[in-house]
C-alpha atoms as a PDB file:
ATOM      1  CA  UNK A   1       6.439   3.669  38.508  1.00  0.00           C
ATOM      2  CA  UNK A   2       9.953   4.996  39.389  1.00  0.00           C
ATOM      3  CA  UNK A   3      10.620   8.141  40.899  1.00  0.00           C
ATOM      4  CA  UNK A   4      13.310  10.416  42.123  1.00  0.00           C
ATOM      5  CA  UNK A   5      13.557  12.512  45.195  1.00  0.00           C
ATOM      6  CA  UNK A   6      15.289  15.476  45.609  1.00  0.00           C
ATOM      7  CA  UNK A   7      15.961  16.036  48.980  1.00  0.00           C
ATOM      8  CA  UNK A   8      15.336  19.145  50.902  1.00  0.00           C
ATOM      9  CA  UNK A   9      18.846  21.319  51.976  1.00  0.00           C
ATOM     10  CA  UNK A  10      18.891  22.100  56.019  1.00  0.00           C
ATOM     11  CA  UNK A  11      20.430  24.645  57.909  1.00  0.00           C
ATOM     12  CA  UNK A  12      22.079  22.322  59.919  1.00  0.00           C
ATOM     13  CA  UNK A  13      25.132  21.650  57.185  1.00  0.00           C
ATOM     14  CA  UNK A  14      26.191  18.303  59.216  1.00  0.00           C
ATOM     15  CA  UNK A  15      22.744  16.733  59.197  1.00  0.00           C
ATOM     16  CA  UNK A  16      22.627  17.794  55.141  1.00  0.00           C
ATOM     17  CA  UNK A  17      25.193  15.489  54.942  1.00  0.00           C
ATOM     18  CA  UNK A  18      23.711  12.307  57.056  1.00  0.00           C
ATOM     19  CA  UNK A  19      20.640  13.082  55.191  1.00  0.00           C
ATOM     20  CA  UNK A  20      20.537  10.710  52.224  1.00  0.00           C
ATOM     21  CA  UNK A  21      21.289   7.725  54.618  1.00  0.00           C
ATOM     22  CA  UNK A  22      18.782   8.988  56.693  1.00  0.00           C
ATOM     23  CA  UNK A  23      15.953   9.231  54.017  1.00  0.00           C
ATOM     24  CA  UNK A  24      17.041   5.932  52.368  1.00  0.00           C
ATOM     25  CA  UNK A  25      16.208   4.602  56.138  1.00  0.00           C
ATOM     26  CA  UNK A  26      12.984   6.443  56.804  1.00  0.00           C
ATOM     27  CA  UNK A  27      11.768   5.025  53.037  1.00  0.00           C
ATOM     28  CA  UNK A  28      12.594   1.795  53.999  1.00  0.00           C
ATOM     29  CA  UNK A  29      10.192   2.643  56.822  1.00  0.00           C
ATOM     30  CA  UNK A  30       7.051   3.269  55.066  1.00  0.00           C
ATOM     31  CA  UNK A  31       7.425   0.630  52.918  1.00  0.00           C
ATOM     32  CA  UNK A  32       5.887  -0.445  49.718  1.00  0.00           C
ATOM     33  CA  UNK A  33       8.746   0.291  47.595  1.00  0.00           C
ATOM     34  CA  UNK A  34      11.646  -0.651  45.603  1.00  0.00           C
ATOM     35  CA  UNK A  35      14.943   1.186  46.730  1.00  0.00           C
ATOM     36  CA  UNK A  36      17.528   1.755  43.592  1.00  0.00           C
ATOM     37  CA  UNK A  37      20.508   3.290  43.322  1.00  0.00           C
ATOM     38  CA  UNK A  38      20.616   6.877  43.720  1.00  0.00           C
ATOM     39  CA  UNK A  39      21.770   8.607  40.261  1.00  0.00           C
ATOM     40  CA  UNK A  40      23.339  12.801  39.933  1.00  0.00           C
ATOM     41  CA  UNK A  41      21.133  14.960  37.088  1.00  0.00           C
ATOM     42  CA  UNK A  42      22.139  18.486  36.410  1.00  0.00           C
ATOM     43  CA  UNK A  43      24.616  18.404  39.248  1.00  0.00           C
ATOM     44  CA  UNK A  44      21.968  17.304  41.842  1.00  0.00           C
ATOM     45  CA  UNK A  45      21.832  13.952  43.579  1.00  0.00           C
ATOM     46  CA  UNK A  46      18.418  12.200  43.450  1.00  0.00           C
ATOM     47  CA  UNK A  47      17.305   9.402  45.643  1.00  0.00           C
ATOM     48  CA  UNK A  48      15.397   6.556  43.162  1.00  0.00           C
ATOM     49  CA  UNK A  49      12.653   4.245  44.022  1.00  0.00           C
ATOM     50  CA  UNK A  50      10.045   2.445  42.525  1.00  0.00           C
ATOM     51  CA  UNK A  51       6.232   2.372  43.929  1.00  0.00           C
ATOM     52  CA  UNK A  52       2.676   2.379  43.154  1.00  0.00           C
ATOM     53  CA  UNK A  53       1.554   6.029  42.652  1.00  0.00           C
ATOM     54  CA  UNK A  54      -0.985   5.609  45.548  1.00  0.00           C
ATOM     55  CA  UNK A  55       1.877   5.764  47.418  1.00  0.00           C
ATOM     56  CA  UNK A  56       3.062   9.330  47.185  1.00  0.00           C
ATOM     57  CA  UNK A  57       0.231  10.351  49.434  1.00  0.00           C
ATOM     58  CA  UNK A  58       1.931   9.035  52.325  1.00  0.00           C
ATOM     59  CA  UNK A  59       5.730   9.487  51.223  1.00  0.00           C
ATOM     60  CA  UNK A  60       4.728  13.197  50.136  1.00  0.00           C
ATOM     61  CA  UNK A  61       5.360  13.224  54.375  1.00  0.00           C
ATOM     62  CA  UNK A  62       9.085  12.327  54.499  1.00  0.00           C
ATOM     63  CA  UNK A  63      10.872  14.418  56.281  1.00  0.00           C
ATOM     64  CA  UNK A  64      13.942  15.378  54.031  1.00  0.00           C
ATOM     65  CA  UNK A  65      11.659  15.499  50.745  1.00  0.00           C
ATOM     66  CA  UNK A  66      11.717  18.657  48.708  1.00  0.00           C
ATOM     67  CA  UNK A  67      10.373  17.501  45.129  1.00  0.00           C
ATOM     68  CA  UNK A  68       9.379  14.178  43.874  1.00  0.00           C
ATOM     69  CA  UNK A  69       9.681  13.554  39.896  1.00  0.00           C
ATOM     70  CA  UNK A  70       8.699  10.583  37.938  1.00  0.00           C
ATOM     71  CA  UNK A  71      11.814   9.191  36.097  1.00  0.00           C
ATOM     72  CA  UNK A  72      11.527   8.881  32.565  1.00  0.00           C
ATOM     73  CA  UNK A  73      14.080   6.374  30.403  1.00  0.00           C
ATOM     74  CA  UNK A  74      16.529   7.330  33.613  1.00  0.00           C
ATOM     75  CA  UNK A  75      17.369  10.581  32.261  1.00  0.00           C
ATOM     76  CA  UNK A  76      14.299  12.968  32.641  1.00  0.00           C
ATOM     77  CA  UNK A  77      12.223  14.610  35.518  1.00  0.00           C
ATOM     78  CA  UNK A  78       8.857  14.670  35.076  1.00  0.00           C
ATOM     79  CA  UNK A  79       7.265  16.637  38.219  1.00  0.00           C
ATOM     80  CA  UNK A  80       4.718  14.920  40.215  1.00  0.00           C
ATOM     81  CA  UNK A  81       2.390  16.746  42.905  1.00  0.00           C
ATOM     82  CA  UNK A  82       2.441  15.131  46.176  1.00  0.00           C
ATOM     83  CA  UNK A  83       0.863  16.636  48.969  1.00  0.00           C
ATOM     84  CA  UNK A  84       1.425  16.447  52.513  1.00  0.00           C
ATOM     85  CA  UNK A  85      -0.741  16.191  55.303  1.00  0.00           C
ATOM     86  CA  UNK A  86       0.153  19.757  56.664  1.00  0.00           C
ATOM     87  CA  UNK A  87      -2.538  21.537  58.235  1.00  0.00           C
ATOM     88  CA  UNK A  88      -1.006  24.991  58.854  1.00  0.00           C
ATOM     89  CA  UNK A  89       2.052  27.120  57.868  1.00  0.00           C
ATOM     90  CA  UNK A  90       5.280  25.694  58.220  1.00  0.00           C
ATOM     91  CA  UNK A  91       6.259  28.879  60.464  1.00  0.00           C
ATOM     92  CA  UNK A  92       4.504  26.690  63.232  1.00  0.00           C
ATOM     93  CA  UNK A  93       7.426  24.050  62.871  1.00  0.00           C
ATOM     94  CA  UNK A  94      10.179  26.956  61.828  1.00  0.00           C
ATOM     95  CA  UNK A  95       9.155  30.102  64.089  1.00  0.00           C
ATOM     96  CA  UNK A  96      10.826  28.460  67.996  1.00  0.00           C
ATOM     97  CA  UNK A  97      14.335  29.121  67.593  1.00  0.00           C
ATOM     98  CA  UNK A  98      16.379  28.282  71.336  1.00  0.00           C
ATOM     99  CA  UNK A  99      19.902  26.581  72.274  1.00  0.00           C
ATOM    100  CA  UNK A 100      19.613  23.041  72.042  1.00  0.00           C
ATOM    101  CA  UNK A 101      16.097  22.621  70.063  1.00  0.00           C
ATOM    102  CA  UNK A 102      16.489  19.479  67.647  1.00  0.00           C
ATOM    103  CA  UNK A 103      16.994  19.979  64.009  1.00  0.00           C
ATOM    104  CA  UNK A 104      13.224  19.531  62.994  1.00  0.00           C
ATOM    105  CA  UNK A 105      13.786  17.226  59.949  1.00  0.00           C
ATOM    106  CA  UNK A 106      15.332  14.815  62.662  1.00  0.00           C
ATOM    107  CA  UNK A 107      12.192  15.848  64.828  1.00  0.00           C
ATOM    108  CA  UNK A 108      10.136  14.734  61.873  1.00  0.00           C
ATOM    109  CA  UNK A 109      11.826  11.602  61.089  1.00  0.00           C
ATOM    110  CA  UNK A 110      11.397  10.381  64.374  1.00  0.00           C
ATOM    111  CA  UNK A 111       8.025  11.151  64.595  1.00  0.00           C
ATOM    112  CA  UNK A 112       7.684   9.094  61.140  1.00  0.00           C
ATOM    113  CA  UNK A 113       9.168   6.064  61.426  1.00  0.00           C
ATOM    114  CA  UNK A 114       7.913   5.520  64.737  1.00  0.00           C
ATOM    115  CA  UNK A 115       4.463   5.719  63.598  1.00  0.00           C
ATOM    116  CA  UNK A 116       5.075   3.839  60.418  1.00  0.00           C
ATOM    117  CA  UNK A 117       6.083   0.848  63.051  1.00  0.00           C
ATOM    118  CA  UNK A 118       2.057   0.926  64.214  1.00  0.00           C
ATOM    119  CA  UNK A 119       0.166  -1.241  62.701  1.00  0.00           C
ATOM    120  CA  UNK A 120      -2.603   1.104  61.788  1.00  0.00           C
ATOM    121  CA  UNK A 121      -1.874   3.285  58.141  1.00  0.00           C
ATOM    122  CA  UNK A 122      -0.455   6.596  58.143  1.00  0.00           C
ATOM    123  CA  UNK A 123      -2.742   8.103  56.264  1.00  0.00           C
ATOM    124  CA  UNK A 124      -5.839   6.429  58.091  1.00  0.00           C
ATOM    125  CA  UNK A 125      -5.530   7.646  61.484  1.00  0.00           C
ATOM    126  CA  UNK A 126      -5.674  10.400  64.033  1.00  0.00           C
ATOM    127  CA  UNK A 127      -3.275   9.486  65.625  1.00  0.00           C
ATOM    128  CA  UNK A 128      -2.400  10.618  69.414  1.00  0.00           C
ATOM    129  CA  UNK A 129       1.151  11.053  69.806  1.00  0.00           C
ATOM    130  CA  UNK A 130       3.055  11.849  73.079  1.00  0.00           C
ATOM    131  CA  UNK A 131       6.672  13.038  73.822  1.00  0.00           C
ATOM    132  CA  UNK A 132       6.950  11.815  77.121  1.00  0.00           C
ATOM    133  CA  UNK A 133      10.402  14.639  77.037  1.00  0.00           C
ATOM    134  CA  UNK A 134       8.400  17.328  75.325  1.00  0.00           C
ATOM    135  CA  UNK A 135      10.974  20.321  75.707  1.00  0.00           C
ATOM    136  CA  UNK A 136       9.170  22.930  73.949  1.00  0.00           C
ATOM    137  CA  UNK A 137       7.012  21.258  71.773  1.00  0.00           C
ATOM    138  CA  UNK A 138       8.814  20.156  67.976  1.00  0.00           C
ATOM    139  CA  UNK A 139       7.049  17.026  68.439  1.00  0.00           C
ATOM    140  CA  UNK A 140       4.080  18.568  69.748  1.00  0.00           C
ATOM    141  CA  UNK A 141       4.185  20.937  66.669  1.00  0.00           C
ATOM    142  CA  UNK A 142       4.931  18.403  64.517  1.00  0.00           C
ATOM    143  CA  UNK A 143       1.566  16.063  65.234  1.00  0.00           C
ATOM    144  CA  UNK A 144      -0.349  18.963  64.712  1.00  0.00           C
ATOM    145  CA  UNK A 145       0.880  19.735  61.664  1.00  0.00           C
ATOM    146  CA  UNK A 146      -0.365  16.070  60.258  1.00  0.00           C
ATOM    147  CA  UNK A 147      -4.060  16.800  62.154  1.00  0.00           C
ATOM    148  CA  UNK A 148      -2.996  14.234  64.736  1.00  0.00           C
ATOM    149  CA  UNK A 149      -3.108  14.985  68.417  1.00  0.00           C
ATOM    150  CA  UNK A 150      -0.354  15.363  71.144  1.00  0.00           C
ATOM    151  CA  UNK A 151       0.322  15.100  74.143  1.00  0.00           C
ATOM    152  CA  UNK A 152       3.444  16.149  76.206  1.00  0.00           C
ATOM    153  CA  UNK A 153       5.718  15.955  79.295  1.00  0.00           C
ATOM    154  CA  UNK A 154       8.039  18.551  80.906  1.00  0.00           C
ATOM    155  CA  UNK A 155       9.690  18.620  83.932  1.00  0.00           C
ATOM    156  CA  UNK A 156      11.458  22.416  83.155  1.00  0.00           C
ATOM    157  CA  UNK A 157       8.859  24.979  83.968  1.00  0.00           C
ATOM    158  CA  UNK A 158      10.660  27.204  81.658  1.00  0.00           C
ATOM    159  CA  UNK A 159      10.445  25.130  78.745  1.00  0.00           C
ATOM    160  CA  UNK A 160       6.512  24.807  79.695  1.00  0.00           C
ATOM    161  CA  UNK A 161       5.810  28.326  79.835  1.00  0.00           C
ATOM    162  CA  UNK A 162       7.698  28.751  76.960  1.00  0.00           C
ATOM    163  CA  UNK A 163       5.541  26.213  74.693  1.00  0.00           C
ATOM    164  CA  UNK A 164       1.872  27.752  76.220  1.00  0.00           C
ATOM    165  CA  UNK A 165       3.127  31.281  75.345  1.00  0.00           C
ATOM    166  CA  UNK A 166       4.392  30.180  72.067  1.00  0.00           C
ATOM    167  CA  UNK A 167       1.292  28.433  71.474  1.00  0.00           C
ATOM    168  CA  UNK A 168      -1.384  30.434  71.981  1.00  0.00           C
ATOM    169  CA  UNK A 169       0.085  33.341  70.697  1.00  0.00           C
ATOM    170  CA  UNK A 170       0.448  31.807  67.010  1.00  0.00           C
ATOM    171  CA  UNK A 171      -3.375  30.225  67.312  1.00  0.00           C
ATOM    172  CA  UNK A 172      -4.308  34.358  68.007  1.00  0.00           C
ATOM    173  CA  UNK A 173      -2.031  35.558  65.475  1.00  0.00           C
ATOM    174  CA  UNK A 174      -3.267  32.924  62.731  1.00  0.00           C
ATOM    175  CA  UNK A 175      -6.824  33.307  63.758  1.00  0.00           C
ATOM    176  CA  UNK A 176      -7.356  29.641  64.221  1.00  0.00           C
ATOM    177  CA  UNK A 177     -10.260  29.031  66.859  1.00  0.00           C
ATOM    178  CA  UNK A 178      -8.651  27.264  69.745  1.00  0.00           C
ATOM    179  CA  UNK A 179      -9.887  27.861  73.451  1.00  0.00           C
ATOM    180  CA  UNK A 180      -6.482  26.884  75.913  1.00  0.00           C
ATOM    181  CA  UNK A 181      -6.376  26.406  79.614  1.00  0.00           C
ATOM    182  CA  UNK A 182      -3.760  25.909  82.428  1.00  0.00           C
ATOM    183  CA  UNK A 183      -4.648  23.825  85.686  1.00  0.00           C
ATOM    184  CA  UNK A 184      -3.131  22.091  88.194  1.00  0.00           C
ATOM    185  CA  UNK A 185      -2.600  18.726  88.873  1.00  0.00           C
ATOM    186  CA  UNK A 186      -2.642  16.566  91.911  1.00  0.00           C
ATOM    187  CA  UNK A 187      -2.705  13.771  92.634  1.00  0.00           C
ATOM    188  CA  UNK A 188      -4.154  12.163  96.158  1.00  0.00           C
ATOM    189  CA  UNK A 189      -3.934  15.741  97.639  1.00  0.00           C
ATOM    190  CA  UNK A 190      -0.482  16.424  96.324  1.00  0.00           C
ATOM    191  CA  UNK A 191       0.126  18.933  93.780  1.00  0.00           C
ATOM    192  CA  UNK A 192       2.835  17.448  90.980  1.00  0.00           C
ATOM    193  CA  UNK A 193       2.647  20.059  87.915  1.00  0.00           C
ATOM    194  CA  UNK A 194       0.567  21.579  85.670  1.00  0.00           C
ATOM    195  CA  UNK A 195      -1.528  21.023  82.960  1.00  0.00           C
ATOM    196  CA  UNK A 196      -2.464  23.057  79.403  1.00  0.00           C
ATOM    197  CA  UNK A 197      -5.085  21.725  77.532  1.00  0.00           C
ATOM    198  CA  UNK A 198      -5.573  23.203  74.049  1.00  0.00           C
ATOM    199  CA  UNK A 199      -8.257  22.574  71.856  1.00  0.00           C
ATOM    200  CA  UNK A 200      -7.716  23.511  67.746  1.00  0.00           C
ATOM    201  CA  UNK A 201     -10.808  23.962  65.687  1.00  0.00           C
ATOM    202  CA  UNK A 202     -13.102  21.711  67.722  1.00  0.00           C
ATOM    203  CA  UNK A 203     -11.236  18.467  66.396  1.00  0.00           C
ATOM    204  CA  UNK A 204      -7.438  18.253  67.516  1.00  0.00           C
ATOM    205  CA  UNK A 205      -6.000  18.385  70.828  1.00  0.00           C
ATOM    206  CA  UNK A 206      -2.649  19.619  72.576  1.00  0.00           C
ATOM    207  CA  UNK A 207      -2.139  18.188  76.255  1.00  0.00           C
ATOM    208  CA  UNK A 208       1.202  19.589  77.656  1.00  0.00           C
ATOM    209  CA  UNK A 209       1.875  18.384  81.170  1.00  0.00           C
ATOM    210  CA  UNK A 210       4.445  20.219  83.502  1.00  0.00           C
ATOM    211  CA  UNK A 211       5.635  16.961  85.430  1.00  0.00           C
ATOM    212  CA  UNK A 212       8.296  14.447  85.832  1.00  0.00           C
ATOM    213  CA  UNK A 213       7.916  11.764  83.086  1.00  0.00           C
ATOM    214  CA  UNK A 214       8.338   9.148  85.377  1.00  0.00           C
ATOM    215  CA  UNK A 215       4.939   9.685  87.272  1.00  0.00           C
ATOM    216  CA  UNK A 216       3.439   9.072  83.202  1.00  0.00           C
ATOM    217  CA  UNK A 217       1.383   6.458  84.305  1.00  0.00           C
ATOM    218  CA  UNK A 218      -0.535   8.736  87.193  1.00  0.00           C
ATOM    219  CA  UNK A 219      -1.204  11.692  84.659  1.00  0.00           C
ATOM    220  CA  UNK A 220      -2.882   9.571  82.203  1.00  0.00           C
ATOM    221  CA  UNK A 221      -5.080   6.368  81.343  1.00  0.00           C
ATOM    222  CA  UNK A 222      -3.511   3.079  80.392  1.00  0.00           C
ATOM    223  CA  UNK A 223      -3.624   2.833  76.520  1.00  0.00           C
ATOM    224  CA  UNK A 224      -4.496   6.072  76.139  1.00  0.00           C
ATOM    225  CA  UNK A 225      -1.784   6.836  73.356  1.00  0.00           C
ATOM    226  CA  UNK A 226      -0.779   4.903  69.414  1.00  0.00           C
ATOM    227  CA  UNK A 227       2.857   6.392  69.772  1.00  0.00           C
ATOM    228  CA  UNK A 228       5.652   7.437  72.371  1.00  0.00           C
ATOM    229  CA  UNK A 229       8.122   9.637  70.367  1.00  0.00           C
ATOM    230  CA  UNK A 230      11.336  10.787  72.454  1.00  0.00           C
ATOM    231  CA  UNK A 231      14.322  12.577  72.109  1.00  0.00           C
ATOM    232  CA  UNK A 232      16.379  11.770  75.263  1.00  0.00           C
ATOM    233  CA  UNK A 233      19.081  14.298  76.642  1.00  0.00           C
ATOM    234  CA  UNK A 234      22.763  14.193  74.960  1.00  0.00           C
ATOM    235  CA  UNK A 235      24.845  15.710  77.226  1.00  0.00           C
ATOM    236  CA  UNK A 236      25.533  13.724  80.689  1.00  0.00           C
ATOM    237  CA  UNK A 237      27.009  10.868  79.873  1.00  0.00           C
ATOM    238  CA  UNK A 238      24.178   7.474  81.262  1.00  0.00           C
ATOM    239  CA  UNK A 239      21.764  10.434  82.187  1.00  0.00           C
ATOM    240  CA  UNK A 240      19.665   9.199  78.791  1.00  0.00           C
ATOM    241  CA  UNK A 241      20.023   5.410  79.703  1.00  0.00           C
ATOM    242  CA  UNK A 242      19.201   5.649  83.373  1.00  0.00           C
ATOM    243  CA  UNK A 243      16.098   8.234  81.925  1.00  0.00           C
ATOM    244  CA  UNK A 244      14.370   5.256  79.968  1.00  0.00           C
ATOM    245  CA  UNK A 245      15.157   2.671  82.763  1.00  0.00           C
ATOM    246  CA  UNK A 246      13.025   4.582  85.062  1.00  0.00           C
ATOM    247  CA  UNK A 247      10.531   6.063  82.721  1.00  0.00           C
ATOM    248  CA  UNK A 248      10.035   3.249  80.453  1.00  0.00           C
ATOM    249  CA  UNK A 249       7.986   1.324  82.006  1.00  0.00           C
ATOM    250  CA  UNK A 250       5.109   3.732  82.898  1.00  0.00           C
ATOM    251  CA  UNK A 251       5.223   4.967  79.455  1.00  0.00           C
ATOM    252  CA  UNK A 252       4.737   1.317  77.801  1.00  0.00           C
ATOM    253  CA  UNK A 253       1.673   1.100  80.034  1.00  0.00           C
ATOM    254  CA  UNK A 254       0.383   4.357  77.991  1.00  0.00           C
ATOM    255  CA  UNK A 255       0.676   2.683  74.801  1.00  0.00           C
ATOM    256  CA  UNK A 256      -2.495   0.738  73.246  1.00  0.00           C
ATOM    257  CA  UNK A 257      -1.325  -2.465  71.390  1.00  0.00           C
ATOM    258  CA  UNK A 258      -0.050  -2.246  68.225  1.00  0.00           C
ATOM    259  CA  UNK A 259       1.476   1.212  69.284  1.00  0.00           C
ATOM    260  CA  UNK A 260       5.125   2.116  69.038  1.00  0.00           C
ATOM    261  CA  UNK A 261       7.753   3.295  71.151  1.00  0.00           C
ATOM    262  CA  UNK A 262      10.503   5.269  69.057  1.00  0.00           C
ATOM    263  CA  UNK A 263      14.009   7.050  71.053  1.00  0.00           C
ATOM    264  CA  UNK A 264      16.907   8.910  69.978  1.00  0.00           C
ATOM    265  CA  UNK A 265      19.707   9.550  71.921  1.00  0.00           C
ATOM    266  CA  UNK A 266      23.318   9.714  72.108  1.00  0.00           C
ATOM    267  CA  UNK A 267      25.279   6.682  71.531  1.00  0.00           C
ATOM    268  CA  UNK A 268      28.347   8.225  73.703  1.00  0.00           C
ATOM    269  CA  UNK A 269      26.039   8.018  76.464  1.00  0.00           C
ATOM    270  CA  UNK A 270      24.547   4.277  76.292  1.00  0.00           C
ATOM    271  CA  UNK A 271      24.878   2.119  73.770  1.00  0.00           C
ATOM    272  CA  UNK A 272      22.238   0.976  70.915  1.00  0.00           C
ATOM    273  CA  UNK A 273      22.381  -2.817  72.376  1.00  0.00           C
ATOM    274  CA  UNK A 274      21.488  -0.723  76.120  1.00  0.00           C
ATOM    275  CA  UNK A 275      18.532   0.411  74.812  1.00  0.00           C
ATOM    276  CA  UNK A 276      17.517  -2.526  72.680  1.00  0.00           C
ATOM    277  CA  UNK A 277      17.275  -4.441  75.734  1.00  0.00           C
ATOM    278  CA  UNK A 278      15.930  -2.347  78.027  1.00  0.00           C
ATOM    279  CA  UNK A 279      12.461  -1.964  75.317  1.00  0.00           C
ATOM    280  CA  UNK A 280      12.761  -6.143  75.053  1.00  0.00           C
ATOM    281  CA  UNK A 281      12.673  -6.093  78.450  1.00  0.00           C
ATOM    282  CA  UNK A 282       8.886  -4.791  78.533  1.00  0.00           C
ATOM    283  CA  UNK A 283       8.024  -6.499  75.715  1.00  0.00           C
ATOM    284  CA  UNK A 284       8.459  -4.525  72.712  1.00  0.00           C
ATOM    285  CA  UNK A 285       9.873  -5.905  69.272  1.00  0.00           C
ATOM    286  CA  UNK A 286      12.523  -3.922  68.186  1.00  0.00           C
ATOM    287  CA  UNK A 287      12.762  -3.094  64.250  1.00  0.00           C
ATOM    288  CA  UNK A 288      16.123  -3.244  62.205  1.00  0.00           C
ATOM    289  CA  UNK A 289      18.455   0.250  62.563  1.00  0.00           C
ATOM    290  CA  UNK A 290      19.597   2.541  59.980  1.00  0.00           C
ATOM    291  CA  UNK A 291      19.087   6.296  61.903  1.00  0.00           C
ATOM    292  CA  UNK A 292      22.715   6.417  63.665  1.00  0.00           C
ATOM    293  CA  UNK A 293      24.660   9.538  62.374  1.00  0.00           C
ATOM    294  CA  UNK A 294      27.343  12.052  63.564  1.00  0.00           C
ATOM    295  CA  UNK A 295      26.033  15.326  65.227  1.00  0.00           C
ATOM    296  CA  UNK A 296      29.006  16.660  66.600  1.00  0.00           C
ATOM    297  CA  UNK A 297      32.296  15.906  68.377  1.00  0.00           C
ATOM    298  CA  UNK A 298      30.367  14.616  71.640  1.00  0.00           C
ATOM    299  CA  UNK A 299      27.083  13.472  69.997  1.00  0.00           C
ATOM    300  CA  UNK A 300      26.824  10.559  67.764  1.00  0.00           C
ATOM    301  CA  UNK A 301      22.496  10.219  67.620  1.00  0.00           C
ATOM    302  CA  UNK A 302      20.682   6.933  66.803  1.00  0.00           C
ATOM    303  CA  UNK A 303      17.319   5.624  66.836  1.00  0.00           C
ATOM    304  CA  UNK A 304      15.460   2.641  68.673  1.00  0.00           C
ATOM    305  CA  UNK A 305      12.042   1.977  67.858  1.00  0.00           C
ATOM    306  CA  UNK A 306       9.993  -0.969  69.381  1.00  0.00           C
ATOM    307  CA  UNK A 307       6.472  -2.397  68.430  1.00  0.00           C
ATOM    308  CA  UNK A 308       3.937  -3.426  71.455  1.00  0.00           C
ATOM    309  CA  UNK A 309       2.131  -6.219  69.399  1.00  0.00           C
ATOM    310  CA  UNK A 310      -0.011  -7.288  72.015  1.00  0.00           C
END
């Protein structure tokens, strides 16, 4: 069958404007499907593909998608329902609004094609994801919107306490059962953070640790997680690169095999052949680009992601 996409508009009017490149790249991620030239009805641009309508389960999940139509002689829309995985009200994605949070479409794409690099389906899987840079939780959100569970690292105790409160007060307000807990952690008599644990209707689970991401390894068990899904700081020029030099390698040690490692950061700041190596370099098989795009004067973002086969 072939279909058009209509993509959805964001606030962010720059990222509107990377976002057909971006969604041709992130359906070229969950494969399956024949990409065609996009063609303009009633003044509106429409991405075009052709698929197997089994498909639309899983691509009803792109991030940028708004309404999917089947194309008819290449001149008609015929709607098509395609539902996503969501398990709650988008407000849970939409309500944190604070200086610097990540455009969540991006947040969403980069949660997508990382876990369309796994080798296990995206439909087929609970997946446990963790942003081993968690800020305040759009990945976090994110994974529990698909049912999936997350798991999180912060170093800013701000950003922490900002993500429990936020949290637990939209589980109360929502009325979703959830029981949530904050302890410490130590570690061979030394305290080095905290911990919240959050449980969501007996089946999904939220682990947000406040702790430096490069002591991963000591808050967790070795292949304990399917996908690593980070967005690493823009501003201080080699702050991002000199980040995953030291983290990397305790957070590969997290991932089972067959997992997926998947980074954005700012090309300013280290450059895509930087990172490239640094995930060959622990033995991760880096997948074809197609995410860089201009953010702003100082910010050009792209996206890395690497497959641990084995």
């Amino acid at each position: 069958m072939r279909y058009a996409l209509l993509l959805a508009p964001s606030a962010n009017r720059v990222y509107t404007q990377a976002a057909p490149a971006l969604a041709e790249a992130e359906l070229k991620a969950f494969g399956g499907l024949d990409i065609r030239p996009p063609i303009v009805l009633g003044g509106h641009a429409y991405l075009v593909f052709e698929t197997e309508p089994v498909r639309l389960a899983a691509l009803a999940n792109l991030s940028s998608a708004y309404a999917f139509f089947e194309l008819v002689d290449d001149e008609l829309l015929r709607p098509v329902a395609a539902q996503p995985l969501d398990r709650f009200d988008d407000d849970l994605i939409t309500i944190p609004k604070y200086a610097g949070k990540t455009n969540e479409h991006f947040t969403k794409l980069l949660l997508n094609v990382t876990v369309n690099a796994t080798r296990w389906d995206f439909l087929g899987r609970r997946f446990t994801i963790l942003d081993p840079v968690a800020g305040r939780g759009t990945t976090l959100n994110q994974a529990l919107m698909y049912g999936w569970n997350a798991v999180g690292i912060e170093h800013d105790r701000k950003d922490f306490e900002a993500y429990e409160a936020f949290l637990k007060t939209y589980l109360r307000r929502k009325r979703i059962k959830h029981s949530a807990d904050v302890a410490p952690v130590r570690r061979e008599g030394k305290r080095i953070g905290r911990r919240l644990d959050v449980t969501v209707r007996d089946e999904q689970t939220v682990t947000m640790f406040e702790a430096d991401t490069t002591l991963a390894r000591s808050l967790m068990k070795v292949r304990s997680v399917d996908a690593i899904v980070g967005d690493l700081p823009y501003g201080v020029v080699h702050r991002a690169g000199d980040l995953l030099r030291a983290a990397l390698p305790g957070w590969v040690e997290l991932l089972r095999p067959g997992g997926a490692v998947g980074v954005s950061w700012n090309t300013h700041a280290a450059p895509r052949k930087e990172a490239v190596a640094m995930l060959e370099a622990h033995g991760l098989t880096v997948l074809e680009a197609g995410y860089e795009h201009w953010v702003d004067q100082g910010i050009t973002r792209d996206i890395v992601v690497g497959q641990k086969l084995v």
